[in-house]
C-alpha atoms as a PDB file:
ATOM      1  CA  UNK A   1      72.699  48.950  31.758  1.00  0.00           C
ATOM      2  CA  UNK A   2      75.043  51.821  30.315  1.00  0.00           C
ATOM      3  CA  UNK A   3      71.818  53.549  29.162  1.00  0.00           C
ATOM      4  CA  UNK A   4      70.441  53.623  32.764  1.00  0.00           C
ATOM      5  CA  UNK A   5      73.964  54.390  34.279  1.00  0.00           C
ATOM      6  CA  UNK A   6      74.043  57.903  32.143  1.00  0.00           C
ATOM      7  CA  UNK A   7      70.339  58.827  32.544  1.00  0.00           C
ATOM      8  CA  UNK A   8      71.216  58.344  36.422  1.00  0.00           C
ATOM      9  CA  UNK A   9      74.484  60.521  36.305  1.00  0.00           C
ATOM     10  CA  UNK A  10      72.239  63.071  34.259  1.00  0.00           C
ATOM     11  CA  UNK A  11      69.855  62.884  36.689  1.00  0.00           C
ATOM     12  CA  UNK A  12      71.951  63.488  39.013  1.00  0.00           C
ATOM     13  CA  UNK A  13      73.720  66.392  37.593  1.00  0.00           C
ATOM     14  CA  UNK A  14      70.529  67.972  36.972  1.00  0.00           C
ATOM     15  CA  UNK A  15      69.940  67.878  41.084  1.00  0.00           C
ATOM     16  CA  UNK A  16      72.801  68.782  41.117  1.00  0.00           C
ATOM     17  CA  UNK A  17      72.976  71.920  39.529  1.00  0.00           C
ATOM     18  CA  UNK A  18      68.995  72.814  40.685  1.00  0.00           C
ATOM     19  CA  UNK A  19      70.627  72.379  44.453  1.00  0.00           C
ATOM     20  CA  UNK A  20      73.496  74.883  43.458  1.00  0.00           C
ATOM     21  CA  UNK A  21      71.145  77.285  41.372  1.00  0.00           C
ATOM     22  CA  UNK A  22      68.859  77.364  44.404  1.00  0.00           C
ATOM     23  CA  UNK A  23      71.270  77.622  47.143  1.00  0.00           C
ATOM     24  CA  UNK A  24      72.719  80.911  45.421  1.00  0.00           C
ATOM     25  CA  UNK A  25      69.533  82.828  45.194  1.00  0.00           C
ATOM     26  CA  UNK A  26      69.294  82.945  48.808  1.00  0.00           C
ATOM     27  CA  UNK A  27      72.409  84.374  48.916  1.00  0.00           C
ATOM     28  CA  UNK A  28      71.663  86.748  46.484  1.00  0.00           C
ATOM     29  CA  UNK A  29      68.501  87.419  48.894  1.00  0.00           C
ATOM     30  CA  UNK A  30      70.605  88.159  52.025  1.00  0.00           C
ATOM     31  CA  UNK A  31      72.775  90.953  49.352  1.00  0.00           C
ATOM     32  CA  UNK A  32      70.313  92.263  48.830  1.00  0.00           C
ATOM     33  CA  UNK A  33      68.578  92.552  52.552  1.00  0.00           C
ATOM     34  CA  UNK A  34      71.701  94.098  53.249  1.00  0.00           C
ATOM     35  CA  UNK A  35      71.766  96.793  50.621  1.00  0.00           C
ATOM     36  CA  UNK A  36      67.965  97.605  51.308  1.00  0.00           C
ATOM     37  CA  UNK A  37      69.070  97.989  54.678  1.00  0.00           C
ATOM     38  CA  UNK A  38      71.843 100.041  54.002  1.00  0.00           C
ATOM     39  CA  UNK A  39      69.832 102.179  51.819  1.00  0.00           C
ATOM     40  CA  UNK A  40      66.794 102.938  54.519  1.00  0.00           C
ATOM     41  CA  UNK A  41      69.220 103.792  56.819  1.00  0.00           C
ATOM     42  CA  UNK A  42      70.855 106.297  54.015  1.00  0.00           C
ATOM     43  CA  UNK A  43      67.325 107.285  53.084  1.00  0.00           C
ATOM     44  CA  UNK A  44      66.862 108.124  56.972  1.00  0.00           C
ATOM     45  CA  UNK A  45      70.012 110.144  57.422  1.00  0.00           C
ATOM     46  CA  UNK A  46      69.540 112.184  54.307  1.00  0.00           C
ATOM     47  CA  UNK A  47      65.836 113.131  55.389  1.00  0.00           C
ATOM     48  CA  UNK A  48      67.315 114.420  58.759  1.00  0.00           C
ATOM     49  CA  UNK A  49      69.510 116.391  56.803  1.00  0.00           C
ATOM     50  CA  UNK A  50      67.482 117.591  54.606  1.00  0.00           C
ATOM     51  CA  UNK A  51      64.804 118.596  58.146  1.00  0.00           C
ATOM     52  CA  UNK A  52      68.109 120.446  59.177  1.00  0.00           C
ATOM     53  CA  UNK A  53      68.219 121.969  56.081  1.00  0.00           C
ATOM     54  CA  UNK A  54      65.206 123.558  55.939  1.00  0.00           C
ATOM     55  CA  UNK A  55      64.934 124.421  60.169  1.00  0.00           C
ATOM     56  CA  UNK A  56      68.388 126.424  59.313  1.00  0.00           C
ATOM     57  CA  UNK A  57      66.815 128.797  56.631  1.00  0.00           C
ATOM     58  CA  UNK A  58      63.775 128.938  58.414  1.00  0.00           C
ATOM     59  CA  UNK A  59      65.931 130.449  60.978  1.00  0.00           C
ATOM     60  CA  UNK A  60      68.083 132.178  58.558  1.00  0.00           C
ATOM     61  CA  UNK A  61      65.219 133.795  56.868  1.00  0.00           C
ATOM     62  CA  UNK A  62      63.897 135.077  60.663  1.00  0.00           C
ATOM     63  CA  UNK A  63      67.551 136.710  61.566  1.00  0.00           C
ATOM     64  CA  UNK A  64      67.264 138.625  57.910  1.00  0.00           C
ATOM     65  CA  UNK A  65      63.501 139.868  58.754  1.00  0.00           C
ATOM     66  CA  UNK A  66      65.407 141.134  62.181  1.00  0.00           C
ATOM     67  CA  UNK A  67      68.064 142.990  60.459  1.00  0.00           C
ATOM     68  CA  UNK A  68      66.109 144.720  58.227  1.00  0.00           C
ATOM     69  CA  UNK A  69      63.637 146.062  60.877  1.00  0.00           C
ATOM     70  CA  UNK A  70      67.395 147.391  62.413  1.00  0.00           C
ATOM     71  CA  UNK A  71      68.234 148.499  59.342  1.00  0.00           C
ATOM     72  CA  UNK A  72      65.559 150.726  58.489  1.00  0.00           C
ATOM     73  CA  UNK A  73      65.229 151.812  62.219  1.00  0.00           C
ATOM     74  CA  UNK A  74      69.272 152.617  62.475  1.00  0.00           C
ATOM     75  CA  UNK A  75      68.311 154.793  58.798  1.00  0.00           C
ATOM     76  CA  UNK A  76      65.623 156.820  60.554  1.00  0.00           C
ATOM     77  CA  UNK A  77      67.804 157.904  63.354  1.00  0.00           C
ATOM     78  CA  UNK A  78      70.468 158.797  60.769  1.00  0.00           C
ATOM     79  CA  UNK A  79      68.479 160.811  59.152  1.00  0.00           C
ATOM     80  CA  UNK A  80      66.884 162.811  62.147  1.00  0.00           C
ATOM     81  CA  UNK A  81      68.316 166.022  62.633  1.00  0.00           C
ATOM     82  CA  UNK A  82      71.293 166.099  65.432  1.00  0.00           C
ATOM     83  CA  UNK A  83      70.700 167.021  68.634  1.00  0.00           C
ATOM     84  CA  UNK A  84      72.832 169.632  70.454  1.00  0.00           C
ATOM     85  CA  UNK A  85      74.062 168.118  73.920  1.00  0.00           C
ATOM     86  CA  UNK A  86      73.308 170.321  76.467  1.00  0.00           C
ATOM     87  CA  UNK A  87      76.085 172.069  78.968  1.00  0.00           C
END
């Protein structure tokens, strides 16, 4: 009878710590949901920054193309003779 007795508590703690083991891996699985969710939503925010990035020197780029066509249109009047005013 003692034999059975331990091969049952065995047993037992064998379920025992299977049921534990288990139990913690779905834990580990909602963690981990979490941080995957957490990092999509990072992913996300960093793409819209990085689509703001690149619409701001797109637009950057256009104001410098403007400026330069003033620029070299300012530096041809400058350079025209002056023009008496009449009276």
């Amino acid at each position: 009878m003692i034999l059975s007795k331990q091969n049952m508590v065995r047993t037992l703690g064998v379920a025992l710590v299977a049921t534990l083991g288990l139990g913690g891996c779905a834990t580990y699985k909602e963690e981990f949901a979490t941080i995957n969710s957490r990092l999509d939503q990072l992913d996300t925010k960093v793409q819209g920054a990085a689509q703001s990035a690149e619409s701001a020197n797109q637009s950057a780029q256009q104001a410098n193309q403007r400026l330069d066509q003033i620029e070299s249109r300012v530096q041809s009047l400058e350079a025209s003779p002056r023009r008496v005013p009449r009276g």
